[in-house]
N, C-alpha and C. Protein backbone atom coordinates (compact mmCIF):
# COMPACT_ATOMS: atom_id res chain seq x y z
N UNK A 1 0.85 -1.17 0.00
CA UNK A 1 0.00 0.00 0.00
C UNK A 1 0.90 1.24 0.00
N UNK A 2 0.89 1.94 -1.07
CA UNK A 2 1.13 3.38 -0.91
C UNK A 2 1.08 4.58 -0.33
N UNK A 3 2.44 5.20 -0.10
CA UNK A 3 1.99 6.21 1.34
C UNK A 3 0.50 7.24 1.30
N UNK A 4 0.01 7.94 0.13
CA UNK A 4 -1.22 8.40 0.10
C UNK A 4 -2.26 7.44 0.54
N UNK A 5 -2.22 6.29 0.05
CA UNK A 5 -3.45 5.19 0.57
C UNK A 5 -3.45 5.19 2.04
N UNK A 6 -2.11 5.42 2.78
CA UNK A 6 -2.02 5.07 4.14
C UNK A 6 -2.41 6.20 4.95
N UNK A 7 -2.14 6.95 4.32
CA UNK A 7 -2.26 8.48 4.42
C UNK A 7 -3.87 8.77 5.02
N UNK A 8 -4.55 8.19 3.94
CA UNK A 8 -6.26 8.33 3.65
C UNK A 8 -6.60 7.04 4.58
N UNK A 9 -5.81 5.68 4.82
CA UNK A 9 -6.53 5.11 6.16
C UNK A 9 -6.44 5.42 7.33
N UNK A 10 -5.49 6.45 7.38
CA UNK A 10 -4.88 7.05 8.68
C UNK A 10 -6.29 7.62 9.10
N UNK A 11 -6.23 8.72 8.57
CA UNK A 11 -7.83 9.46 8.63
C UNK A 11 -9.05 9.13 8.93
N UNK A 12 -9.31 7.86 8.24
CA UNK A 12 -10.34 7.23 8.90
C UNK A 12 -10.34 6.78 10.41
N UNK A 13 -8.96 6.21 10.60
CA UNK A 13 -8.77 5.65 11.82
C UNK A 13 -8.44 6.57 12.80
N UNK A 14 -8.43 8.12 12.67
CA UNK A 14 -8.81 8.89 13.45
C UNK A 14 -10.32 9.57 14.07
N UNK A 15 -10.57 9.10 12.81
CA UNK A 15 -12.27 9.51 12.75
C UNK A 15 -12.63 9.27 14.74
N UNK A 16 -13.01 7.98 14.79
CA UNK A 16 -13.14 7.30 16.27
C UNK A 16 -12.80 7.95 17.72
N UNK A 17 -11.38 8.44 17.29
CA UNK A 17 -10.35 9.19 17.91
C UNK A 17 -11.17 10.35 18.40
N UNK A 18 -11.40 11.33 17.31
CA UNK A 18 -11.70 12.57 17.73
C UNK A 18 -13.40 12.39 17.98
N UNK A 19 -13.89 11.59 17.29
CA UNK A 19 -15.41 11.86 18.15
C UNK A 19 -15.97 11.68 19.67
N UNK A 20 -15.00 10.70 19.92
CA UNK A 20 -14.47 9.88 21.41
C UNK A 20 -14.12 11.63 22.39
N UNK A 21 -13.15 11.89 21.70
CA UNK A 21 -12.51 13.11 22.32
C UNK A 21 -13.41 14.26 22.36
N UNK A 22 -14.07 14.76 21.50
CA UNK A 22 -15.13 15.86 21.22
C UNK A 22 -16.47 15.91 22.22
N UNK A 23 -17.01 14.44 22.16
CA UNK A 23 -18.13 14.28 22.25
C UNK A 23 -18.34 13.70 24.13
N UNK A 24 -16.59 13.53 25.01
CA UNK A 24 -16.86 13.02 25.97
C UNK A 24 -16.87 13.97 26.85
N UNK A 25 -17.67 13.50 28.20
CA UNK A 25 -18.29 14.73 29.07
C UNK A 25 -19.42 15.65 28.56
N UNK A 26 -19.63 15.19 27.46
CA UNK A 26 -20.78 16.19 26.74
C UNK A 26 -20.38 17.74 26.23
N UNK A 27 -19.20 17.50 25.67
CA UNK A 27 -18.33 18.11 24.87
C UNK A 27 -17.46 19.25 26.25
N UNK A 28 -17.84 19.01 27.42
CA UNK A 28 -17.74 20.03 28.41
C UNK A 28 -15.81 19.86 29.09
N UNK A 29 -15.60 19.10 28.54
CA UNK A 29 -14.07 18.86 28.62
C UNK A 29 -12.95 19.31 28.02
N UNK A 30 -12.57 20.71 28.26
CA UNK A 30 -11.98 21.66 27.15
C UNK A 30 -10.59 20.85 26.84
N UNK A 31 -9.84 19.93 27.90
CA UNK A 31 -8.65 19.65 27.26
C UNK A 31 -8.89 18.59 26.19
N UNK A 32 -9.70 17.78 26.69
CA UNK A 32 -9.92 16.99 25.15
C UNK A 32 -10.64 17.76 23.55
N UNK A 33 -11.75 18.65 23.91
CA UNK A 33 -12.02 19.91 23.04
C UNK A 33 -10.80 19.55 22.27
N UNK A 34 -10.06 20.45 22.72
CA UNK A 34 -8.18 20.72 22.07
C UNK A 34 -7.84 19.72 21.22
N UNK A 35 -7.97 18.61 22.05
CA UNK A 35 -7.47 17.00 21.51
C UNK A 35 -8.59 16.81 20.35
N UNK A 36 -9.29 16.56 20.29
CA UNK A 36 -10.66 16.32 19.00
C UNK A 36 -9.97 17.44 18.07
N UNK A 37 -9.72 19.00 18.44
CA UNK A 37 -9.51 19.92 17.48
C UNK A 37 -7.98 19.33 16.79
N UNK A 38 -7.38 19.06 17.35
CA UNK A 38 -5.96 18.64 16.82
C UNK A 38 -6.06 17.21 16.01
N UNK A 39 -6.50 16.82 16.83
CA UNK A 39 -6.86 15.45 15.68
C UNK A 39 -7.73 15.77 14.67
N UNK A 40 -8.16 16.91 14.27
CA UNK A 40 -9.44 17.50 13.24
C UNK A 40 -8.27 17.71 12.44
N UNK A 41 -7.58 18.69 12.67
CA UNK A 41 -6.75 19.73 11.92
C UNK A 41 -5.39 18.48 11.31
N UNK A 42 -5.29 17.39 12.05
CA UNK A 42 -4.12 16.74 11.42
C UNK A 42 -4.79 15.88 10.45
N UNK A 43 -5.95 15.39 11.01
CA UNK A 43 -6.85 14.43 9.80
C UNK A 43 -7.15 15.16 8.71
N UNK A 44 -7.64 16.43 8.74
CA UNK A 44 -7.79 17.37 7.30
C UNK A 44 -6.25 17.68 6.65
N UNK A 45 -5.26 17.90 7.54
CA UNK A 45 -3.97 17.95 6.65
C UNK A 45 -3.73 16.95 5.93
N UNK A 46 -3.69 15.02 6.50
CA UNK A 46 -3.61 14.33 5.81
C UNK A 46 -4.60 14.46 4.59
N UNK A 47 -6.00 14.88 4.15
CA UNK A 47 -6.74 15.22 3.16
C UNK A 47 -5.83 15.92 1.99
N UNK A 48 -5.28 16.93 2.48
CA UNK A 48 -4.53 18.05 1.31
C UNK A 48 -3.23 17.19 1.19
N UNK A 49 -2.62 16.65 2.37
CA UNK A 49 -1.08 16.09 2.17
C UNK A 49 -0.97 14.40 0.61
N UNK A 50 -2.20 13.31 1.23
CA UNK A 50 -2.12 12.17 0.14
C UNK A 50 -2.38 12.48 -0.86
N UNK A 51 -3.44 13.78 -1.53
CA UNK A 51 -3.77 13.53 -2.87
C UNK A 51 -2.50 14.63 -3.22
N UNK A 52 -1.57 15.63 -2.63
CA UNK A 52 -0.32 16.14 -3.28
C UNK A 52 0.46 15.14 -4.00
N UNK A 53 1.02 14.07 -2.46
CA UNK A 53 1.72 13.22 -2.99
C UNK A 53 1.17 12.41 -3.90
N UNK A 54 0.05 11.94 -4.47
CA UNK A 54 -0.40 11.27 -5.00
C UNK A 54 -0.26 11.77 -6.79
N UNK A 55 -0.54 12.88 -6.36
CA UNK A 55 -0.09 13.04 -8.50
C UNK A 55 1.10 13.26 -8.40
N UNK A 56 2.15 14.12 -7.12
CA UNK A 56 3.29 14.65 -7.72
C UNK A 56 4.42 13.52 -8.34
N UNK A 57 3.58 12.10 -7.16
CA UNK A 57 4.57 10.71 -7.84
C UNK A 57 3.81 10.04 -8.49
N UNK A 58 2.55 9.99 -9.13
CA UNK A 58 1.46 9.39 -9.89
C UNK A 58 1.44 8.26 -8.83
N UNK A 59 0.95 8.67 -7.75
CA UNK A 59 0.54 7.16 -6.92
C UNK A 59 -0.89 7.07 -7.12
N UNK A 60 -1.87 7.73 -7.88
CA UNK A 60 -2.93 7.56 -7.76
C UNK A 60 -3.63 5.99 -8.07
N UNK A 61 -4.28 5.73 -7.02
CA UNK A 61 -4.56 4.27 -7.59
C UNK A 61 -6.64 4.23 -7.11
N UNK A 62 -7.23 3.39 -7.76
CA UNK A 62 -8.54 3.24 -7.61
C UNK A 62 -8.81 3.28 -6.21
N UNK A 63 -8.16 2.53 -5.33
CA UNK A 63 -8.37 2.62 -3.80
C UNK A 63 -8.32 3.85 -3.37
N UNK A 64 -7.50 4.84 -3.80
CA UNK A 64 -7.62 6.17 -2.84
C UNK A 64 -8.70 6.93 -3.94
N UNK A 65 -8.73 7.11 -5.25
CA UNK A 65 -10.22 7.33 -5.86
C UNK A 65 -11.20 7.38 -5.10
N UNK A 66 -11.07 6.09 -4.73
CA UNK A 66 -12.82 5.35 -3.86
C UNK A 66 -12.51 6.09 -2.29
N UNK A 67 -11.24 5.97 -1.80
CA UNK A 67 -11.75 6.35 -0.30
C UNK A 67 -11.25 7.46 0.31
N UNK A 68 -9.87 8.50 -0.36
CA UNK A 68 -9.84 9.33 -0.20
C UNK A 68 -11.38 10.05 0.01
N UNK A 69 -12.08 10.27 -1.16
CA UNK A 69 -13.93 11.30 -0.63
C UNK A 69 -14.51 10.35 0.25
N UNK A 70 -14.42 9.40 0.38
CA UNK A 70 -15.17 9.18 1.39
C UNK A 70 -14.56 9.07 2.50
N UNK A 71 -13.48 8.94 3.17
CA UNK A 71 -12.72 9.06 4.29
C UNK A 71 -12.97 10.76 4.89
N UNK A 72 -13.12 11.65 3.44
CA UNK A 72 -13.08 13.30 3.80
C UNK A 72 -14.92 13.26 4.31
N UNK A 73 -15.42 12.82 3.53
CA UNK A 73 -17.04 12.87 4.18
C UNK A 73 -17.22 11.86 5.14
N UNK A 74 -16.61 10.75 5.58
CA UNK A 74 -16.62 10.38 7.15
C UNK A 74 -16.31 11.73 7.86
N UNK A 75 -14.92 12.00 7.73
CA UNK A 75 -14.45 12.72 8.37
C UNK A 75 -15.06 14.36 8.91
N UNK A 76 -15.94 15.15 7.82
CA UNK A 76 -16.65 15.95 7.78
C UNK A 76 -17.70 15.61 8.60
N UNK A 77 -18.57 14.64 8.20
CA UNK A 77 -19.91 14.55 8.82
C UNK A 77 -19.88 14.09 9.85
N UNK A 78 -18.50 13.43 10.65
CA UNK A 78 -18.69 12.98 11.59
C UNK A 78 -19.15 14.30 12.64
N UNK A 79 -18.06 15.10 12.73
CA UNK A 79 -17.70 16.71 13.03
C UNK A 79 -19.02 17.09 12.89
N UNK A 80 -19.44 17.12 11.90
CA UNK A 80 -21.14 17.93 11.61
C UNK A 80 -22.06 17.04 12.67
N UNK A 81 -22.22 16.15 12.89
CA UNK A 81 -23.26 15.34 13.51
C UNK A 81 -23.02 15.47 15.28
N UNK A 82 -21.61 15.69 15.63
CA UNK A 82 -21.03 15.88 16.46
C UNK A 82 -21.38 16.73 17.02
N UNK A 83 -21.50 18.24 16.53
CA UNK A 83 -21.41 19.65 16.68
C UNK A 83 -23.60 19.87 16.92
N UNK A 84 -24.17 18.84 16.31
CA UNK A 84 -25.43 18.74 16.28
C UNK A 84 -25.46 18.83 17.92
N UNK A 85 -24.93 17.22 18.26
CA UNK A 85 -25.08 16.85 19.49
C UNK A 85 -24.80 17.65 20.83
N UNK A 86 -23.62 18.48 20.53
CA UNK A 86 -23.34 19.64 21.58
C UNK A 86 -23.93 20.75 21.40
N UNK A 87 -25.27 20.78 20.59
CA UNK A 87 -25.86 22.22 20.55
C UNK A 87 -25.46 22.98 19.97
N UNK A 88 -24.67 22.70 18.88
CA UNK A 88 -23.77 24.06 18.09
C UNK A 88 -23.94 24.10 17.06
N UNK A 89 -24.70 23.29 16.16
CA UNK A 89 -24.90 23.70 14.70
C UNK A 89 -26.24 23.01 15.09
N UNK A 90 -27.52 23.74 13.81
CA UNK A 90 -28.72 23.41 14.24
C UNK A 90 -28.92 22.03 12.89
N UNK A 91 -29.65 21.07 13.50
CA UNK A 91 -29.49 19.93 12.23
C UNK A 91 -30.07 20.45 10.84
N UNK A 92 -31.04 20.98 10.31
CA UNK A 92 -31.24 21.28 9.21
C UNK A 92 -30.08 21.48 8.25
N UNK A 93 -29.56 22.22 9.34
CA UNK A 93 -27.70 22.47 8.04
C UNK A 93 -26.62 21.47 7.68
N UNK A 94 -26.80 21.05 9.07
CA UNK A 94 -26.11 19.61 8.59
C UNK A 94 -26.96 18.44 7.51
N UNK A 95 -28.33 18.56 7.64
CA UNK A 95 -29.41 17.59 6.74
C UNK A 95 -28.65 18.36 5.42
N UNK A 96 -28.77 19.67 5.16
CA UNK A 96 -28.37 20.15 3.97
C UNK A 96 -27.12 20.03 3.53
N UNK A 97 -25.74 20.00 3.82
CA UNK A 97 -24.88 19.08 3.65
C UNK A 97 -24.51 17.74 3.44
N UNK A 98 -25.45 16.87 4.91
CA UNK A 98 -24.95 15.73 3.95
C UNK A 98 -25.66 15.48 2.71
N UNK A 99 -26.70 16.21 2.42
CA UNK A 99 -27.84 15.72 0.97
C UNK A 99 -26.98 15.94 -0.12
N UNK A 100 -26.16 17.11 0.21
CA UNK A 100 -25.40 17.41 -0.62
C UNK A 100 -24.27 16.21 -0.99
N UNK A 101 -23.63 15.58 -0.45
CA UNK A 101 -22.74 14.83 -0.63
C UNK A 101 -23.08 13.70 -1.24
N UNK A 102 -24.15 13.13 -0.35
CA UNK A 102 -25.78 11.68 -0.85
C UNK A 102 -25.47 11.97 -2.32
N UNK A 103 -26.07 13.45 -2.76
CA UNK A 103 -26.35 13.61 -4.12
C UNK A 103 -25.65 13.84 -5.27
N UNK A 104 -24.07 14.15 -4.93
CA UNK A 104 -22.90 14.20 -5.73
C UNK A 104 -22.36 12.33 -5.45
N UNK A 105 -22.62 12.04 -4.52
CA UNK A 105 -21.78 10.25 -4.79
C UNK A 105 -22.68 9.68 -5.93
N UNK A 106 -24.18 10.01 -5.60
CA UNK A 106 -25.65 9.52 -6.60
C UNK A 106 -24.66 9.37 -8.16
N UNK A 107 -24.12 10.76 -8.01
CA UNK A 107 -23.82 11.67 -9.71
C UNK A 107 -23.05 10.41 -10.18
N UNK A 108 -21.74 10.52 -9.08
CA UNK A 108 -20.78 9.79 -9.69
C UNK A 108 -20.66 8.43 -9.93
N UNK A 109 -21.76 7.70 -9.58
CA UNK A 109 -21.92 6.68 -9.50
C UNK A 109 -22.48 6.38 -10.91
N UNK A 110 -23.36 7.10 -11.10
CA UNK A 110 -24.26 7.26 -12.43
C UNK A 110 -23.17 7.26 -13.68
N UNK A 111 -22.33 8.78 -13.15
CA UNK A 111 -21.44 8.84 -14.40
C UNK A 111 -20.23 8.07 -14.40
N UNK A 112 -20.08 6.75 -13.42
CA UNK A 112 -18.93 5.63 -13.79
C UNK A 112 -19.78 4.79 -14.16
N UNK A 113 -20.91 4.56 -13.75
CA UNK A 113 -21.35 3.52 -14.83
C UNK A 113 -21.72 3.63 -16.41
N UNK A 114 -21.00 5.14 -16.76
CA UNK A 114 -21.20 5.33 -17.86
C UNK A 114 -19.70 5.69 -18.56
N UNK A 115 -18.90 5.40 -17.74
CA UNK A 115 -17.46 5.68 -18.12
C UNK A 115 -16.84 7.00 -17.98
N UNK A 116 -17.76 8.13 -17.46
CA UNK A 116 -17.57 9.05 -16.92
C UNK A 116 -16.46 9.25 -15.72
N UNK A 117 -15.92 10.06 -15.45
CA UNK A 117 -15.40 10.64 -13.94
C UNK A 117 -15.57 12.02 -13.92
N UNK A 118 -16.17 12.19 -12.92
CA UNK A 118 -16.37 13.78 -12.00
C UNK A 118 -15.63 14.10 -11.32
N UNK A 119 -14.67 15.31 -11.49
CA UNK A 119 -13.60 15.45 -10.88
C UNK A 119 -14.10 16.62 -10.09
N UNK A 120 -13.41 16.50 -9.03
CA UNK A 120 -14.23 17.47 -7.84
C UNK A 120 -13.54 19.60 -8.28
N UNK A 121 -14.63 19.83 -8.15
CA UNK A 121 -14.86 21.68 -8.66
C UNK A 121 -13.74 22.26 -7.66
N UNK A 122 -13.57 23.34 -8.12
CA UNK A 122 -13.10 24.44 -7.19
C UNK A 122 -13.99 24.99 -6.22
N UNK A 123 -15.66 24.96 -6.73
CA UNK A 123 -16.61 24.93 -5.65
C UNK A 123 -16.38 23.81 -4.56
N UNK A 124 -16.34 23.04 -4.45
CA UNK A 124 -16.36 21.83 -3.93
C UNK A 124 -15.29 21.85 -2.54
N UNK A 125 -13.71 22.05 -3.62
CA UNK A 125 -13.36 22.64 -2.69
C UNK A 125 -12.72 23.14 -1.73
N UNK A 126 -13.17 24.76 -2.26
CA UNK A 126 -13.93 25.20 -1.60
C UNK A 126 -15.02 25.42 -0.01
N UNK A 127 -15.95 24.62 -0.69
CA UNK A 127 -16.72 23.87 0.63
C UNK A 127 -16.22 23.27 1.29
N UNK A 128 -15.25 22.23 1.14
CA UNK A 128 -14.59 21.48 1.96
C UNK A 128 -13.70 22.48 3.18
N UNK A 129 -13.03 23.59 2.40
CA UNK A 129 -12.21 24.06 3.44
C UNK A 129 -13.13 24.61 4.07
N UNK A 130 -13.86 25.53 3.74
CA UNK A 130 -14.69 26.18 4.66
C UNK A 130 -15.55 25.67 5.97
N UNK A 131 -15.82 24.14 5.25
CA UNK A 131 -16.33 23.59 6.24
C UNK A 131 -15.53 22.95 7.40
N UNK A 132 -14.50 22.74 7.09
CA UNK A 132 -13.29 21.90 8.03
C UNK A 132 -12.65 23.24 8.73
N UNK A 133 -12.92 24.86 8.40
CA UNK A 133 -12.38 25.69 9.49
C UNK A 133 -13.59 26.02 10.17
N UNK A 134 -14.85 26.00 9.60
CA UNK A 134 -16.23 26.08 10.55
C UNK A 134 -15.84 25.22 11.73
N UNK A 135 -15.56 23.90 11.39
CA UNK A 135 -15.47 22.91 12.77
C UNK A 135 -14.66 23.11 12.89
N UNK A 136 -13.37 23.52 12.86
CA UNK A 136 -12.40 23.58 14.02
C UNK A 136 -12.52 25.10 14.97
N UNK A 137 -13.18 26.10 14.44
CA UNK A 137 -13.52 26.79 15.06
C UNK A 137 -14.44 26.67 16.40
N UNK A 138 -15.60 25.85 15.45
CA UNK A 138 -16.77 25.57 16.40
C UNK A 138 -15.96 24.45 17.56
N UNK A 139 -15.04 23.49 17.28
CA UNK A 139 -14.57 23.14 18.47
C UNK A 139 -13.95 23.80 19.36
N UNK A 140 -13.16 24.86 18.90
CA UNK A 140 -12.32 25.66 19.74
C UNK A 140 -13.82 26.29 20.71
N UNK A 141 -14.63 26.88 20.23
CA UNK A 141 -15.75 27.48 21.19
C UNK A 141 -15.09 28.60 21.75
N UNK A 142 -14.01 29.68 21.17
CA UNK A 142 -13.87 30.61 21.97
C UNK A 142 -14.90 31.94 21.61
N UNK A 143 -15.42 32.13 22.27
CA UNK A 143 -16.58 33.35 22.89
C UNK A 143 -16.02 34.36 21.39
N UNK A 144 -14.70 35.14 22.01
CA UNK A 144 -14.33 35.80 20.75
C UNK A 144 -14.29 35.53 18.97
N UNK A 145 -14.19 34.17 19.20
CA UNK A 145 -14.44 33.26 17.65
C UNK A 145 -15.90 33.40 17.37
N UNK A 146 -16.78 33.23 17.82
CA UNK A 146 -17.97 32.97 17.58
C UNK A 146 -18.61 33.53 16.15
N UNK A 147 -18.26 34.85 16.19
CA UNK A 147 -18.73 35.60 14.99
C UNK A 147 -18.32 35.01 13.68
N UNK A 148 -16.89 34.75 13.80
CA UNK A 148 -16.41 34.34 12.52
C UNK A 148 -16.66 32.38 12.51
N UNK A 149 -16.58 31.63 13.36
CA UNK A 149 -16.88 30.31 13.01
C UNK A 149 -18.58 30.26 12.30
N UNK A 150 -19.73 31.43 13.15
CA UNK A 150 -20.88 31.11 12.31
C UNK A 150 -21.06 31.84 11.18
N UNK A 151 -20.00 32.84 10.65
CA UNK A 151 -19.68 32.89 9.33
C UNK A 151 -19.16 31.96 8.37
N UNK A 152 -18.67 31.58 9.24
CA UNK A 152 -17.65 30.01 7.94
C UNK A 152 -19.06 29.14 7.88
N UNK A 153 -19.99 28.94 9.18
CA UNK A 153 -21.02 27.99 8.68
C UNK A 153 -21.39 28.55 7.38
N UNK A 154 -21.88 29.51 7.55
CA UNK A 154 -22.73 30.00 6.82
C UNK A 154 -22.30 30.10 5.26
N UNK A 155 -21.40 30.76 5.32
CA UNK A 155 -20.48 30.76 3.79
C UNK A 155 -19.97 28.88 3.58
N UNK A 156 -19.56 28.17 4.24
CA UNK A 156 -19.97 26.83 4.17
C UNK A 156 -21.39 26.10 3.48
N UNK A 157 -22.18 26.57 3.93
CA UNK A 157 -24.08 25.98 3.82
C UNK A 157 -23.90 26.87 2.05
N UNK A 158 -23.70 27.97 2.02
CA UNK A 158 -23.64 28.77 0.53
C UNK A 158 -23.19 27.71 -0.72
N UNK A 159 -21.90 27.84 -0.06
CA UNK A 159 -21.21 26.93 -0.91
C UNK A 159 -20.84 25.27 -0.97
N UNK A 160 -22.26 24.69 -0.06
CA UNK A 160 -22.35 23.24 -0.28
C UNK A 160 -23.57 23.58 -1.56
N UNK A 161 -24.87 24.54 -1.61
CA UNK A 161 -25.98 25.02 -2.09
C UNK A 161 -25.21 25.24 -3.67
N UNK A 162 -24.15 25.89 -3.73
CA UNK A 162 -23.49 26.66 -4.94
C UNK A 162 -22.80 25.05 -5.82
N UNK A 163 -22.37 24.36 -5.12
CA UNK A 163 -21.05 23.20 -5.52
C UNK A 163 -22.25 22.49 -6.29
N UNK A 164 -23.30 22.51 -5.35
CA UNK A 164 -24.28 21.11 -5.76
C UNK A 164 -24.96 21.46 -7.50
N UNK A 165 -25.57 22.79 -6.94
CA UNK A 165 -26.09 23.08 -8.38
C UNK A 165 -25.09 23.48 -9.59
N UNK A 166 -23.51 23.68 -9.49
CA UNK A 166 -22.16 23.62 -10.13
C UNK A 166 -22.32 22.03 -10.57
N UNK A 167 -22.41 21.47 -9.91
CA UNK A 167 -22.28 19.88 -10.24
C UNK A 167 -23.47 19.27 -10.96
N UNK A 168 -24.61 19.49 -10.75
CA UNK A 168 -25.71 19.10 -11.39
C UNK A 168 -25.76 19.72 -13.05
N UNK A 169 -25.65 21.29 -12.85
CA UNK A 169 -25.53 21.95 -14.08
C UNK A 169 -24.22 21.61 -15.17
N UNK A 170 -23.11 21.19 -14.84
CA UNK A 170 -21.91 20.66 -15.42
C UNK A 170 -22.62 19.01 -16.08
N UNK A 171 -22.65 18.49 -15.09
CA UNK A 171 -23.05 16.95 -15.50
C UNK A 171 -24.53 17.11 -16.10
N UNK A 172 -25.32 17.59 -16.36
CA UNK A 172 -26.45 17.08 -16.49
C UNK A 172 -26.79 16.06 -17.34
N UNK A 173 -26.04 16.49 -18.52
CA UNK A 173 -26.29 15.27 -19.55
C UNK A 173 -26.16 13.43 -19.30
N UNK A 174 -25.27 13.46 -18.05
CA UNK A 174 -25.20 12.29 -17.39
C UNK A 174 -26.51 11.49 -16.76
N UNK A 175 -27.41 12.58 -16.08
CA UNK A 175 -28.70 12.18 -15.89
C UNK A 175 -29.78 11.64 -17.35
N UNK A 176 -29.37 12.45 -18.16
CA UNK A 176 -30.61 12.15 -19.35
C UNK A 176 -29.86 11.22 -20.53
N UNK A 177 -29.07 10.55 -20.13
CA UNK A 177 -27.85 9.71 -20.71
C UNK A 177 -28.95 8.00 -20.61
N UNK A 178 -29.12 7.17 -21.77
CA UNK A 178 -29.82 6.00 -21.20
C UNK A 178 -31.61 6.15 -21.32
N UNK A 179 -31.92 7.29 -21.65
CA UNK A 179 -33.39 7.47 -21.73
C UNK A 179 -33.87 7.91 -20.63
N UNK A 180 -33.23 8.05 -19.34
CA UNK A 180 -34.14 9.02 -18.87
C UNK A 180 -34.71 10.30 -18.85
């Protein structure tokens, strides 16, 4: 296995890590807080760090294809579902995110069974960062942050709304591909 592949199981196998850490005491445990935030911020670096290495040495292989995005949307939604539970993001926004994701895997699924690949937008992301400094903000919980972490939601929720209809409007022909 290749260091990007390991890279992207690493991540997952933090996933556990930081929800454990975030979510114990009922998020009321600021030194672990810290700990969940650090394990956030190193699991999203591995995100930007495997797919660098991955073209700069052409390690790209079908396995990190397949689980690089989905290791990043474990990794996201865990955080989102998390942040539900401690009262800090209201669920509707998170419902609207993950639909968003539901409905771009839908795409790509559609357009590999048609020999297609959807390569992820600059919208996209985009969203991704925005959303991975929303939660590390929202974990930090400092009083003075506040303003700007429920700005990143917010410009986050924009640009999951913006990526999706970027992605639908790009691909469409993929949907009406087959007779539907």
């Amino acid at each position: 296995m290749n260091l990007p592949n390991k890279l992207t199981l690493l991540r997952v196998i933090m996933i556990p890590f930081f929800v454990v850490c975030l979510l114990w005491d009922s998020g009321q445990n600021q030194t672990l807080r810290y700990v969940a935030a650090v394990i956030f911020i190193a699991a999203s670096l591995t995100d930007m760090l495997d797919g660098k290495i991955a073209r700069k040495y052409n390690l790209v292989t079908n396995f990190g294809k397949f689980m690089d995005p989905l290791a990043d949307k474990l990794l996201v939604c865990s955080a989102l579902i998390c942040l539900i539970e401690l009262g800090q993001l209201p669920a509707w926004m998170v419902i609207v995110i993950i639909s968003r994701e539901f409905i771009i895997s839908g795409f790509r699924l559609i357009a590999s069974d048609n020999g297609v690949v959807i390569a992820a937008s600059y919208w996209g992301k985009f969203k991704t960062t925005f959303q991975m400094i929303a939660v590390i903000l929202l974990i930090f919980d400092f009083e003075v942050l506040r303003p700007l972490a429920t700005a990143c939601v917010w410009i986050a929720l924009a640009l999951t709304v913006i990526s999706l209809v970027d992605y639908i409007w790009k691909n469409r022909g993929i949907l009406t591909e087959g007779g539907m």
